[in-house]
PDB file of N, CA and C in Angstrom:
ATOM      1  N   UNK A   1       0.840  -1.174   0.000  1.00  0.00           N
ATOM      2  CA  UNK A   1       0.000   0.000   0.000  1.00  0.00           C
ATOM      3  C   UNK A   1       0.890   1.243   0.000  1.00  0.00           C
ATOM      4  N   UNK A   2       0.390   2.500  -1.200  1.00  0.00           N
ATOM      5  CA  UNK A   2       1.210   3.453  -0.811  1.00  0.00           C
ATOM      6  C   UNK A   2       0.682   4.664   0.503  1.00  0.00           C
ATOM      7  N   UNK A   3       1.515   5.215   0.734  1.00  0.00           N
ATOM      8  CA  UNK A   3       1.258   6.515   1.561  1.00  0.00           C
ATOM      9  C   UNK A   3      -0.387   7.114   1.788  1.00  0.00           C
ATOM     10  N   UNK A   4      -0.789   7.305   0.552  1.00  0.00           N
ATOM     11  CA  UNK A   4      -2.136   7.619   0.063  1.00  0.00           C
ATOM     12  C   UNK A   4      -3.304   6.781   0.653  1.00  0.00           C
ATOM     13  N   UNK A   5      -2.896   5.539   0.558  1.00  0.00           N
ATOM     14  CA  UNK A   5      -4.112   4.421   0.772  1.00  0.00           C
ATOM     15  C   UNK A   5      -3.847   4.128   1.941  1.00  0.00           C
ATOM     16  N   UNK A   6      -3.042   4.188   2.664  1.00  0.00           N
ATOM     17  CA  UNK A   6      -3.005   4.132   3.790  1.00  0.00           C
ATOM     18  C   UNK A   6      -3.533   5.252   4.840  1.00  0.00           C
ATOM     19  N   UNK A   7      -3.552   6.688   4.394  1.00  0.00           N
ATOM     20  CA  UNK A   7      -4.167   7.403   5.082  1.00  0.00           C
ATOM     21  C   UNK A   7      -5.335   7.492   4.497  1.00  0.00           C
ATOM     22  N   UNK A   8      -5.922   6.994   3.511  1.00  0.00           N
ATOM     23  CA  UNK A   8      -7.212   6.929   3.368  1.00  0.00           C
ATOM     24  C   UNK A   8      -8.099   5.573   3.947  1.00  0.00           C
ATOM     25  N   UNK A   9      -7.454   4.759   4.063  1.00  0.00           N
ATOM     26  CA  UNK A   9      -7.835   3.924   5.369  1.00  0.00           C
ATOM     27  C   UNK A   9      -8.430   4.211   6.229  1.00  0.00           C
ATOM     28  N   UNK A  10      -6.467   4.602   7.103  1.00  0.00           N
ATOM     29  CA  UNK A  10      -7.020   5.527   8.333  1.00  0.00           C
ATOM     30  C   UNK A  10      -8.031   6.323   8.768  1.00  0.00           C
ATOM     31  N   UNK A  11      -8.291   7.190   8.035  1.00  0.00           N
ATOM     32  CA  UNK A  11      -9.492   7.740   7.579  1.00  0.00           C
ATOM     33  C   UNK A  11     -10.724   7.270   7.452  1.00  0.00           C
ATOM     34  N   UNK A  12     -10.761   6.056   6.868  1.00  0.00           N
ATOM     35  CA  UNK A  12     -12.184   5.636   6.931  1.00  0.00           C
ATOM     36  C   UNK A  12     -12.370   4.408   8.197  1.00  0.00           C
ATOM     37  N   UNK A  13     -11.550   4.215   8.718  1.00  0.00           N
ATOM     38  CA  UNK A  13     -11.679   3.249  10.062  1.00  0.00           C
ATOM     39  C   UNK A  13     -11.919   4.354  11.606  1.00  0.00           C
ATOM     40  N   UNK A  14     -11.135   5.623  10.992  1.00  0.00           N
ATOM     41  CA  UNK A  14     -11.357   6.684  11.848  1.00  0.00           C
ATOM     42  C   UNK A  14     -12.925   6.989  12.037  1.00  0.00           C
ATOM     43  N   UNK A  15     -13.661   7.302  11.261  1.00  0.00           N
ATOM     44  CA  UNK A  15     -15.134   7.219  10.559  1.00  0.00           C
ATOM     45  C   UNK A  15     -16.000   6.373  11.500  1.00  0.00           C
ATOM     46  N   UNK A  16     -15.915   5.418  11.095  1.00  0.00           N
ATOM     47  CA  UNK A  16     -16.052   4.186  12.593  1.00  0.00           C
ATOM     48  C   UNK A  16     -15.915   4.050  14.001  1.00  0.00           C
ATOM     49  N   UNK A  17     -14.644   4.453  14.236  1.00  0.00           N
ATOM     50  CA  UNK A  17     -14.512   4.431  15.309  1.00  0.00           C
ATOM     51  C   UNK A  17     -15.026   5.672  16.064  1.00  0.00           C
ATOM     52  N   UNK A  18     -15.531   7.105  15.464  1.00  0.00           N
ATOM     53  CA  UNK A  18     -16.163   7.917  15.391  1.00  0.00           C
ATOM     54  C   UNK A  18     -17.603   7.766  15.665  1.00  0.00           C
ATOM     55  N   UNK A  19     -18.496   6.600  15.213  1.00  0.00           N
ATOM     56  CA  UNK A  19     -19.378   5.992  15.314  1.00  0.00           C
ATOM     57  C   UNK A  19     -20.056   5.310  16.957  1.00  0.00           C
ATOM     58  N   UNK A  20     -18.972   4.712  16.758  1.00  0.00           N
ATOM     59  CA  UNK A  20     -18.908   3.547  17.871  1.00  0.00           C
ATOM     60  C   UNK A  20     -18.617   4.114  19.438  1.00  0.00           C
ATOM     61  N   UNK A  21     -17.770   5.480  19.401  1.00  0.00           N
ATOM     62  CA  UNK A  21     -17.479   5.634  20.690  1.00  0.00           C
ATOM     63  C   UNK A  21     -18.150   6.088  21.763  1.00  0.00           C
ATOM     64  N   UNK A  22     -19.284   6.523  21.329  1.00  0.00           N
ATOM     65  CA  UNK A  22     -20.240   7.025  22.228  1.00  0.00           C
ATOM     66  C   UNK A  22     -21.338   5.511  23.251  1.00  0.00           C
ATOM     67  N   UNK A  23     -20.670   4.524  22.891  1.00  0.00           N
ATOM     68  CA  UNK A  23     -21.710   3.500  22.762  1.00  0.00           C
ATOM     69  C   UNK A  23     -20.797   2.852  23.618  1.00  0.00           C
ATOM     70  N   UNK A  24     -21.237   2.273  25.553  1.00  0.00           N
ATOM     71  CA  UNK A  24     -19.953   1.764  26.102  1.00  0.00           C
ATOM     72  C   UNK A  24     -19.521   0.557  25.856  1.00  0.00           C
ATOM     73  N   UNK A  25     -20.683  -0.462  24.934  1.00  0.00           N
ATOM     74  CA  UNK A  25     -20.913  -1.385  24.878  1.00  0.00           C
ATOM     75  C   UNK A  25     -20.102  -2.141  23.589  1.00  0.00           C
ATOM     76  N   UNK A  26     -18.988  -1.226  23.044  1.00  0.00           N
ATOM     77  CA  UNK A  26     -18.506  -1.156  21.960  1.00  0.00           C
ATOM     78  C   UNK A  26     -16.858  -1.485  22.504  1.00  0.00           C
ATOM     79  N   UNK A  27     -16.170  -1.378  23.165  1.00  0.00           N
ATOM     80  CA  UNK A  27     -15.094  -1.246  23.492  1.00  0.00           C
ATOM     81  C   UNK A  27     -13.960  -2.209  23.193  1.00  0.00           C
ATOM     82  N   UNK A  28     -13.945  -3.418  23.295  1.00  0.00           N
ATOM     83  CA  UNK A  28     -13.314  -3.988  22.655  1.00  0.00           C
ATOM     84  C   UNK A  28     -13.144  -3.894  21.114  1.00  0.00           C
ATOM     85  N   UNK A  29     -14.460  -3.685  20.605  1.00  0.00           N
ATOM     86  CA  UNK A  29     -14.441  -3.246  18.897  1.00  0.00           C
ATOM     87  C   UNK A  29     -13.609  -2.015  18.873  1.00  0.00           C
ATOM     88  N   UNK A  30     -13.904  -1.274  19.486  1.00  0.00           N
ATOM     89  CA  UNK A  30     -12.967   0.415  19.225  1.00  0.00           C
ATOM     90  C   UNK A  30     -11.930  -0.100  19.941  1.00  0.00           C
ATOM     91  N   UNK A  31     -11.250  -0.741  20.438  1.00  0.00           N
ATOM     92  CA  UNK A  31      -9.882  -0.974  20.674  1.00  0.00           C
ATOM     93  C   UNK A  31      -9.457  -1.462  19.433  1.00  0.00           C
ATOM     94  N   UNK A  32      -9.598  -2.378  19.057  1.00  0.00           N
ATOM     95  CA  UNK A  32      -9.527  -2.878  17.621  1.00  0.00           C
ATOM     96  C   UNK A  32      -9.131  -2.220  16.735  1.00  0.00           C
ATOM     97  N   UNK A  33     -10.388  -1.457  16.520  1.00  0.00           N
ATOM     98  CA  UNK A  33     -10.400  -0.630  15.344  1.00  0.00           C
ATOM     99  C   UNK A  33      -9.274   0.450  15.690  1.00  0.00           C
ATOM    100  N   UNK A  34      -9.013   1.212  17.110  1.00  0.00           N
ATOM    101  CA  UNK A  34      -7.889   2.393  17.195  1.00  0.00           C
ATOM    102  C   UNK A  34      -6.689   1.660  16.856  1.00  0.00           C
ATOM    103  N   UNK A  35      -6.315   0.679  17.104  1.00  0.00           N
ATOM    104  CA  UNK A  35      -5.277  -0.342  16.733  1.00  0.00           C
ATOM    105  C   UNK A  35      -4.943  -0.302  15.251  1.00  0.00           C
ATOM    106  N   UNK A  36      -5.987  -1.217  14.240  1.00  0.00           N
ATOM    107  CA  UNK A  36      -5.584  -0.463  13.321  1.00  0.00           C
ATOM    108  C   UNK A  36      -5.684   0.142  12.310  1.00  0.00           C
ATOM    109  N   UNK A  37      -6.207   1.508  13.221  1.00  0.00           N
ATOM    110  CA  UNK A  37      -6.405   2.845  12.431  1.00  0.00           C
ATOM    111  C   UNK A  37      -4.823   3.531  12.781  1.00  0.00           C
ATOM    112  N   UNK A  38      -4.338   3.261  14.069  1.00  0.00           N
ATOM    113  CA  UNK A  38      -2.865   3.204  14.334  1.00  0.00           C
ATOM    114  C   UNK A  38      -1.691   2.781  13.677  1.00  0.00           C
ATOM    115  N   UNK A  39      -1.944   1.911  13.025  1.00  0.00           N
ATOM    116  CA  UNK A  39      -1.268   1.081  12.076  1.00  0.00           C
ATOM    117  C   UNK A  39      -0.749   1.795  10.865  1.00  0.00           C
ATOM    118  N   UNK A  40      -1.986   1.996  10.598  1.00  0.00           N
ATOM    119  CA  UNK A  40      -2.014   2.663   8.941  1.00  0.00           C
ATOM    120  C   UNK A  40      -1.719   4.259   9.278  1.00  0.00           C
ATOM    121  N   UNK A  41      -1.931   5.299  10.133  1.00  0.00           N
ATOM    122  CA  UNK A  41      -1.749   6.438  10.146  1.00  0.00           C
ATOM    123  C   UNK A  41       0.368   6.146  10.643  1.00  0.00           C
ATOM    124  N   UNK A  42       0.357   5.366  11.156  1.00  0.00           N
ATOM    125  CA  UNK A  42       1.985   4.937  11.695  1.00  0.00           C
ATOM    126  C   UNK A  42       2.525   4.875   9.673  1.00  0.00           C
ATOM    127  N   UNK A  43       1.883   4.027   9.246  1.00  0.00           N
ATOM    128  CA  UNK A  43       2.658   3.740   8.259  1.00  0.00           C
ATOM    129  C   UNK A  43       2.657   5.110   7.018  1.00  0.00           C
ATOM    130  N   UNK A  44       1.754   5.649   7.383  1.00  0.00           N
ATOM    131  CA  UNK A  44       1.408   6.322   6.456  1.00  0.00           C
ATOM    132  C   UNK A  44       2.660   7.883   6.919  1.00  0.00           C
ATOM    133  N   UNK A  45       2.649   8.216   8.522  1.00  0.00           N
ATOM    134  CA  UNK A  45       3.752   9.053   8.718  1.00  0.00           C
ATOM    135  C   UNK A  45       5.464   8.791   8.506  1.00  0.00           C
ATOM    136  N   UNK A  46       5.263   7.114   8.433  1.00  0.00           N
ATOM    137  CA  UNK A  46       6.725   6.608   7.928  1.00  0.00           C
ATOM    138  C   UNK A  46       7.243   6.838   6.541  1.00  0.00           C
ATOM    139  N   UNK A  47       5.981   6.538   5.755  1.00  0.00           N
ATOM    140  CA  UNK A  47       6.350   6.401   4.524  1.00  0.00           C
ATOM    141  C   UNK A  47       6.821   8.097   4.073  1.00  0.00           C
ATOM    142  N   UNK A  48       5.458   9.087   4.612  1.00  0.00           N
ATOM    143  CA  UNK A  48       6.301  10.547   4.594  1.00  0.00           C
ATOM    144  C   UNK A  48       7.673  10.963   5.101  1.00  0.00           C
ATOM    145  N   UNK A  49       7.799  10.304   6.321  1.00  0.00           N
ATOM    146  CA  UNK A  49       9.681  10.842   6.952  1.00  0.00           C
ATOM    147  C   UNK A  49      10.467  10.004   5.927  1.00  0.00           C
ATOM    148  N   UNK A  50      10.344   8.942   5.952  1.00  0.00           N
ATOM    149  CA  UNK A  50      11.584   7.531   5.408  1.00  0.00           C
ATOM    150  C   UNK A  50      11.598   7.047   4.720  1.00  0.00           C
ATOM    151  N   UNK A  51      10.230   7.418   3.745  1.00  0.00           N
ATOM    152  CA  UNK A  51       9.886   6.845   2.110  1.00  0.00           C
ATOM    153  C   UNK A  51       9.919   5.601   1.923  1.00  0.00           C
ATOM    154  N   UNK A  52       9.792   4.417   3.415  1.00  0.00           N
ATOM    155  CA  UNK A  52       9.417   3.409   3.797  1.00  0.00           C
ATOM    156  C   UNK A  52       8.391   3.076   5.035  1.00  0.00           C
ATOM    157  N   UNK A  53       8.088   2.052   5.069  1.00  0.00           N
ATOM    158  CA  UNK A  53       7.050   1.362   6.154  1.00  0.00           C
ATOM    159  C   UNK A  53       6.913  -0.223   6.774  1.00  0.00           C
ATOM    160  N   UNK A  54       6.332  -0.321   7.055  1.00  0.00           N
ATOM    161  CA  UNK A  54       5.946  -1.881   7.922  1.00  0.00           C
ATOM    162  C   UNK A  54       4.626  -1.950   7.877  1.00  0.00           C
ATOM    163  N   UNK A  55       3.834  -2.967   6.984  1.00  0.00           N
ATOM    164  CA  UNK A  55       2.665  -3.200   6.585  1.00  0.00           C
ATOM    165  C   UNK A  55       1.897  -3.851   8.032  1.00  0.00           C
ATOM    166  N   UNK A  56       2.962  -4.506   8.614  1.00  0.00           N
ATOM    167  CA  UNK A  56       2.566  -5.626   9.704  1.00  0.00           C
ATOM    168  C   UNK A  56       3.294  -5.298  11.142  1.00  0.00           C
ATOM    169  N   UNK A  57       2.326  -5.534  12.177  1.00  0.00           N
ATOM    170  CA  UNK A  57       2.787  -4.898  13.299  1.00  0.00           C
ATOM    171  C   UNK A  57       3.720  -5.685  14.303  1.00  0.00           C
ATOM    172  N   UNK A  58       4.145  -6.888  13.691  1.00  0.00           N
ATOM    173  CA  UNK A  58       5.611  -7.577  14.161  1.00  0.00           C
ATOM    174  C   UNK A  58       7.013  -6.434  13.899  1.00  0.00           C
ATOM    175  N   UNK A  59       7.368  -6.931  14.840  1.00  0.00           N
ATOM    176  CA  UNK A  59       8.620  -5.685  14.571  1.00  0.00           C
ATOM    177  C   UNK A  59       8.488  -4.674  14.317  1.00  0.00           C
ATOM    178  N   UNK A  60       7.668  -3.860  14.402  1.00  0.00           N
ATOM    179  CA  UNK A  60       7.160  -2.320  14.160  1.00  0.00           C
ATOM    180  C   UNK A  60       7.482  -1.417  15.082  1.00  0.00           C
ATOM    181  N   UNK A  61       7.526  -1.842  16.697  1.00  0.00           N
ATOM    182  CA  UNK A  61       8.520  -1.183  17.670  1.00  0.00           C
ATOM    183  C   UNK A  61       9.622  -0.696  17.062  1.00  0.00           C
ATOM    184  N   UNK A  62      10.171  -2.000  17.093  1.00  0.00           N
ATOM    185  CA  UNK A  62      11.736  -1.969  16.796  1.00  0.00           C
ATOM    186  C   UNK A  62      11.814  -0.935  16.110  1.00  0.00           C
ATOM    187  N   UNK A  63      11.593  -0.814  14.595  1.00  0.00           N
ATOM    188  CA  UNK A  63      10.921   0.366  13.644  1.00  0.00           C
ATOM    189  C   UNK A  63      11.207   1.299  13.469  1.00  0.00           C
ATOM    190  N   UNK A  64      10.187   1.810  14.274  1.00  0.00           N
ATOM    191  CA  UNK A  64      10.284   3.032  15.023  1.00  0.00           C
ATOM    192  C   UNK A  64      11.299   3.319  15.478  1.00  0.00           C
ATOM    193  N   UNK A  65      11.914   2.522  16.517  1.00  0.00           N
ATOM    194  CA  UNK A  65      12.896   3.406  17.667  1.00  0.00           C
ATOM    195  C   UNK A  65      14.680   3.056  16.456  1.00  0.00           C
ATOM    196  N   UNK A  66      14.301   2.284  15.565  1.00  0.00           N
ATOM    197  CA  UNK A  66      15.745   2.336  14.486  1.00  0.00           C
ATOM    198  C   UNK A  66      15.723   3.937  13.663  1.00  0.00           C
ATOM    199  N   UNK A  67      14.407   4.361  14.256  1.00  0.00           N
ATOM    200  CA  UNK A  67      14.707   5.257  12.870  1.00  0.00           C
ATOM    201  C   UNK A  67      14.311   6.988  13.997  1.00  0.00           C
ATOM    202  N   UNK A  68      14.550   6.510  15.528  1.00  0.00           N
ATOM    203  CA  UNK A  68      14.427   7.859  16.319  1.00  0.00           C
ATOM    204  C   UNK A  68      12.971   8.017  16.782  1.00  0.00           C
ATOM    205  N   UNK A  69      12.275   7.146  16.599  1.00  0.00           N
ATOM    206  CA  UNK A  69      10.799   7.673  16.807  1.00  0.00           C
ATOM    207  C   UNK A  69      10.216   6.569  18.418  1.00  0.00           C
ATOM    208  N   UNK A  70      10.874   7.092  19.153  1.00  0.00           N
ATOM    209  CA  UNK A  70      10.951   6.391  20.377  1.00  0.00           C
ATOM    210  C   UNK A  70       9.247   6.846  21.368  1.00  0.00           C
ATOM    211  N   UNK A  71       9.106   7.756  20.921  1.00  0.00           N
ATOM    212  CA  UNK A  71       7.623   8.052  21.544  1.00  0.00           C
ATOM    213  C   UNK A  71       6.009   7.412  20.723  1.00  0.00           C
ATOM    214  N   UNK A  72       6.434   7.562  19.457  1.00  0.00           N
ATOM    215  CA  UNK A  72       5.528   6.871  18.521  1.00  0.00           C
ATOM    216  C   UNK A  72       5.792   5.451  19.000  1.00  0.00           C
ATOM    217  N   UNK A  73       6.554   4.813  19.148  1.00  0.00           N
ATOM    218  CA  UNK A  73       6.614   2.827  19.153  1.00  0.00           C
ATOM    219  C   UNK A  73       6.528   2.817  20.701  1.00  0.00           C
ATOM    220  N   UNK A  74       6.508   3.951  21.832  1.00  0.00           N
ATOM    221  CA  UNK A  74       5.645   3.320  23.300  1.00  0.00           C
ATOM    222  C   UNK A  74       4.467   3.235  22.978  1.00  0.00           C
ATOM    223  N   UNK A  75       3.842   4.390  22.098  1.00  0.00           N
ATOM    224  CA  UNK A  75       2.576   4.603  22.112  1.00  0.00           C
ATOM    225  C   UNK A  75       1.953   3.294  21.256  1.00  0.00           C
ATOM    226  N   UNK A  76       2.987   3.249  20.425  1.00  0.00           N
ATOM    227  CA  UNK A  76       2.179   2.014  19.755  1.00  0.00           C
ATOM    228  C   UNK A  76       1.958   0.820  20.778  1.00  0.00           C
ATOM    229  N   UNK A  77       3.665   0.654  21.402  1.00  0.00           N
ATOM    230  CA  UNK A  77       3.353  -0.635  22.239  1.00  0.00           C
ATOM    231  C   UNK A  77       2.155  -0.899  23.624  1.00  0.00           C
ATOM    232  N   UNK A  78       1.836   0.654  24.110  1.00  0.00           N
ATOM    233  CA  UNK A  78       0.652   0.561  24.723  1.00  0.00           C
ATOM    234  C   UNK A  78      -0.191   0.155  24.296  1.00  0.00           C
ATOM    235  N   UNK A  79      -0.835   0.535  22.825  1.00  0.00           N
ATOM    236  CA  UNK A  79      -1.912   0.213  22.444  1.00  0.00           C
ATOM    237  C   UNK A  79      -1.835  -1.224  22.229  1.00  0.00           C
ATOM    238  N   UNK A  80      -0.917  -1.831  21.908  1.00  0.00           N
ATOM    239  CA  UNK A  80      -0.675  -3.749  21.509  1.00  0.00           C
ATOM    240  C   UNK A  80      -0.833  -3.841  22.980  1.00  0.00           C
ATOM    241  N   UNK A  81      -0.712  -3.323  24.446  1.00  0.00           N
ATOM    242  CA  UNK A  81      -0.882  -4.069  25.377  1.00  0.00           C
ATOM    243  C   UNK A  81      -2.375  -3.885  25.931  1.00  0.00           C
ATOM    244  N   UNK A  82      -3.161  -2.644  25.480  1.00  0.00           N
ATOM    245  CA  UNK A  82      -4.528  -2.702  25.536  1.00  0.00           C
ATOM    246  C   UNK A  82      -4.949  -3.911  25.156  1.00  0.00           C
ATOM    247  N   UNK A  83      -4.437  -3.601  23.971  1.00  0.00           N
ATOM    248  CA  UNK A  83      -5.524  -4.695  22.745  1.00  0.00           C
ATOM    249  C   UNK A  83      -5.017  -6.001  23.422  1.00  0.00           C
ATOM    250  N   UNK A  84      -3.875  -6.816  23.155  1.00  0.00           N
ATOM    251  CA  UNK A  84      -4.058  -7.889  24.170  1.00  0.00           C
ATOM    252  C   UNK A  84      -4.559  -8.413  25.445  1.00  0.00           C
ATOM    253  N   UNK A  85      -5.159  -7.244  26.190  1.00  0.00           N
ATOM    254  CA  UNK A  85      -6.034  -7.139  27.638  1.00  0.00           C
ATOM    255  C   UNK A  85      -7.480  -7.228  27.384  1.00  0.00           C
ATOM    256  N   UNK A  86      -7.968  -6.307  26.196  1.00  0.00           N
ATOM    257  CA  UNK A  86      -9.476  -6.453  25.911  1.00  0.00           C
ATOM    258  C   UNK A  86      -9.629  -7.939  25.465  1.00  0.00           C
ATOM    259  N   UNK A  87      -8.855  -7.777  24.484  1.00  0.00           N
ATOM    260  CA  UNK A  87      -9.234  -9.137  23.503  1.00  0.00           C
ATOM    261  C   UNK A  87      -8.972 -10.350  24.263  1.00  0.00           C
ATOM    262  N   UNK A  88      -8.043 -10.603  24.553  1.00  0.00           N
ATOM    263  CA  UNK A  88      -7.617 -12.115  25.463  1.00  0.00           C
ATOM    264  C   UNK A  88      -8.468 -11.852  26.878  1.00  0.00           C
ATOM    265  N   UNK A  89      -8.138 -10.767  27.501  1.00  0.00           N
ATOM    266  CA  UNK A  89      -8.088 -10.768  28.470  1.00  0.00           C
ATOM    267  C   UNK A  89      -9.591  -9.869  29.464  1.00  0.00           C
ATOM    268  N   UNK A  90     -10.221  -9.423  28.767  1.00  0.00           N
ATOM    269  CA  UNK A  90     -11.116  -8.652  29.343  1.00  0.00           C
ATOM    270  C   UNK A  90     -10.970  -7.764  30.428  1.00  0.00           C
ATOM    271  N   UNK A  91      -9.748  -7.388  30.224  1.00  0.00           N
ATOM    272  CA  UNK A  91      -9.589  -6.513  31.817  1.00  0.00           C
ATOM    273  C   UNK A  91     -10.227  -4.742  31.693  1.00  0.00           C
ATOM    274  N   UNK A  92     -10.963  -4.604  32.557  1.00  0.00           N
ATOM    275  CA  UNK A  92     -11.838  -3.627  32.833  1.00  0.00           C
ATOM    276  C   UNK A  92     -11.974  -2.505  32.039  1.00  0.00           C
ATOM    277  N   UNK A  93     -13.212  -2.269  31.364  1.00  0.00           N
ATOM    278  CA  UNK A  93     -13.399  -1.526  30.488  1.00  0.00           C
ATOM    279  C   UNK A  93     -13.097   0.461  31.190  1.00  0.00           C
ATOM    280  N   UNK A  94     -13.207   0.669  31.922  1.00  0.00           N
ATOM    281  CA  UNK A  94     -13.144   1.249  32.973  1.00  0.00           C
ATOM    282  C   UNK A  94     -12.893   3.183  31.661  1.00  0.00           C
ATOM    283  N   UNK A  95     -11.727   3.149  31.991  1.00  0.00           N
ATOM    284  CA  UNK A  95     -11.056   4.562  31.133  1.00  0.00           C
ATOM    285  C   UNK A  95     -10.301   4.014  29.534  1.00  0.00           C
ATOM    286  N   UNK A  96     -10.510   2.735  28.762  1.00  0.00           N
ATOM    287  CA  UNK A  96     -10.042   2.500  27.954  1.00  0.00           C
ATOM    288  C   UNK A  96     -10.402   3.022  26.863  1.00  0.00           C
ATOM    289  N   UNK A  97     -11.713   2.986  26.612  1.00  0.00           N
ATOM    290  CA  UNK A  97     -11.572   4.322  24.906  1.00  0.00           C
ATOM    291  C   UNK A  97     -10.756   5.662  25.092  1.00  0.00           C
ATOM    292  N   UNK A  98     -11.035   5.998  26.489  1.00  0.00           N
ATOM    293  CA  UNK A  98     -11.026   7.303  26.162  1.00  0.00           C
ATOM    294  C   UNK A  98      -8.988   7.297  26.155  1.00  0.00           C
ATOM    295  N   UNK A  99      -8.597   6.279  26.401  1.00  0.00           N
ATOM    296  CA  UNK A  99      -6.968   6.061  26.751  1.00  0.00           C
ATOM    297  C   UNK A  99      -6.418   5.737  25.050  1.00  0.00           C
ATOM    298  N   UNK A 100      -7.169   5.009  24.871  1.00  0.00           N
ATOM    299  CA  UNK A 100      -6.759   4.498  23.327  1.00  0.00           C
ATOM    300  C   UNK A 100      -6.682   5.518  22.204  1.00  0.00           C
ATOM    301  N   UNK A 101      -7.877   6.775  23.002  1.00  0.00           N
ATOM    302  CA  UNK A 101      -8.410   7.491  22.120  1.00  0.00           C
ATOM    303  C   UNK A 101      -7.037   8.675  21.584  1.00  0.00           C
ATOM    304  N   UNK A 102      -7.006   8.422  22.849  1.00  0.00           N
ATOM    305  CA  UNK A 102      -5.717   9.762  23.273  1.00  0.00           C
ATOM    306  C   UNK A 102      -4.463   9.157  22.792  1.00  0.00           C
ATOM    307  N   UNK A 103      -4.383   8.080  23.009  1.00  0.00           N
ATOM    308  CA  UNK A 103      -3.068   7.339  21.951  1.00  0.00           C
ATOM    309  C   UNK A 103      -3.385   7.257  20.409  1.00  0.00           C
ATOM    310  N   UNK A 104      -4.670   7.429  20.058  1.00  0.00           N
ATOM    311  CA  UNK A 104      -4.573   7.314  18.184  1.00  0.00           C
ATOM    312  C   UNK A 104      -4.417   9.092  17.978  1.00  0.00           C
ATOM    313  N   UNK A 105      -5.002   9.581  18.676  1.00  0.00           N
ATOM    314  CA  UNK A 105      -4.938  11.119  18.456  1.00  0.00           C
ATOM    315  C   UNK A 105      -3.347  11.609  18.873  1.00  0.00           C
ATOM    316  N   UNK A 106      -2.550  10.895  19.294  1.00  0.00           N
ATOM    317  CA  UNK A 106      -1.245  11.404  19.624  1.00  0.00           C
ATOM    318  C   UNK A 106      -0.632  10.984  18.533  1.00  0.00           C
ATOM    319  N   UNK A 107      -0.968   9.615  17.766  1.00  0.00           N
ATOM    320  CA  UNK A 107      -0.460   9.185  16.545  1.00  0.00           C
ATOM    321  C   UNK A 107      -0.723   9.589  15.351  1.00  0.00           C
ATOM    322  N   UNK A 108      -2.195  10.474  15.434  1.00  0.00           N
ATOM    323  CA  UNK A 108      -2.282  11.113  14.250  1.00  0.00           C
ATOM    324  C   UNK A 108      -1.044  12.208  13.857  1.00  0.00           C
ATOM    325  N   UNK A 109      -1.936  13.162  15.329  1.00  0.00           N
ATOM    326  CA  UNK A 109      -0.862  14.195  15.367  1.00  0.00           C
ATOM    327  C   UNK A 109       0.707  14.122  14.730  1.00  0.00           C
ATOM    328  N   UNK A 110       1.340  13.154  14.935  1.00  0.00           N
ATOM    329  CA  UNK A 110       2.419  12.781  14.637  1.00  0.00           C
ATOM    330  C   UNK A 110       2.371  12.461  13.136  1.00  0.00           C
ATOM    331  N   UNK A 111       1.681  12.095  12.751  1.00  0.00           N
ATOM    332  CA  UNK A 111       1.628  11.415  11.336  1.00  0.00           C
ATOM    333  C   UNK A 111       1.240  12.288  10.588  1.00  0.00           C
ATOM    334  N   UNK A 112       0.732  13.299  10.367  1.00  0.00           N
ATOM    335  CA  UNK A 112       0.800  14.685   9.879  1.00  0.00           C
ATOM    336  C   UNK A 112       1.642  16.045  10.264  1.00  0.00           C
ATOM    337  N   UNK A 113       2.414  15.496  10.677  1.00  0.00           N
ATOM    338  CA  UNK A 113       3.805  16.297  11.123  1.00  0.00           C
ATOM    339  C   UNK A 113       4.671  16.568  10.074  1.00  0.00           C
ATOM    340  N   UNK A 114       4.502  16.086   8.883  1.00  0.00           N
ATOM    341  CA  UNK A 114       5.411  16.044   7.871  1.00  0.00           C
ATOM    342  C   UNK A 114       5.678  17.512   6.979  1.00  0.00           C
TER     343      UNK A 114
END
């Protein structure tokens, strides 16, 4: 995927998750979905700095912090430890959209930094 389709993704999973958040009953889905709408806005600010990316979120930390972007790959790795808590784990829905929320909006931010 280039640059383009990837923030037009983002964009339309953003859309969704836009949808869904008002609804508490949704939360594991909007973890999901901020995950990866995260993904693609990540790849999509890579491909602008480094004129490369990582389609897949194995090794995508690493990634990041090879190429200086040490605040983008915590934020990411928080969100992989959400998402492994909702999904496997069900641990308490409590402040999690609004945590996830604030981690895709820190990743946007970043991803239009270019």
């Amino acid at each position: 995927m280039n640059a383009e389709s990837h923030l037009k993704r983002a964009k339309d999973i953003k859309k969704s998750i836009d949808l869904l958040k008002s609804n508490e009953g949704h939360t594991s889905s909007i973890v999901e979905l901020v995950y990866g709408c995260s993904m693609h806005f990540i790849s999509y600010g890579c491909e602008m700095r480094f004129g490369t990316h990582k389609d897949i979120h194995t090794g995508l930390q690493r990634f990041l912090r090879e190429r200086d972007e040490e605040e983008i790959a915590i934020a990411f790795g928080r969100l992989e430890t959400i998402r492994h808590g909702r999904w496997y784990g069900g641990k308490g829905n409590g402040e999690t959209v609004s945590i996830v929320l604030k981690i895709l909006n820190h990743i946007i931010r970043w991803a239009n930094e270019n």
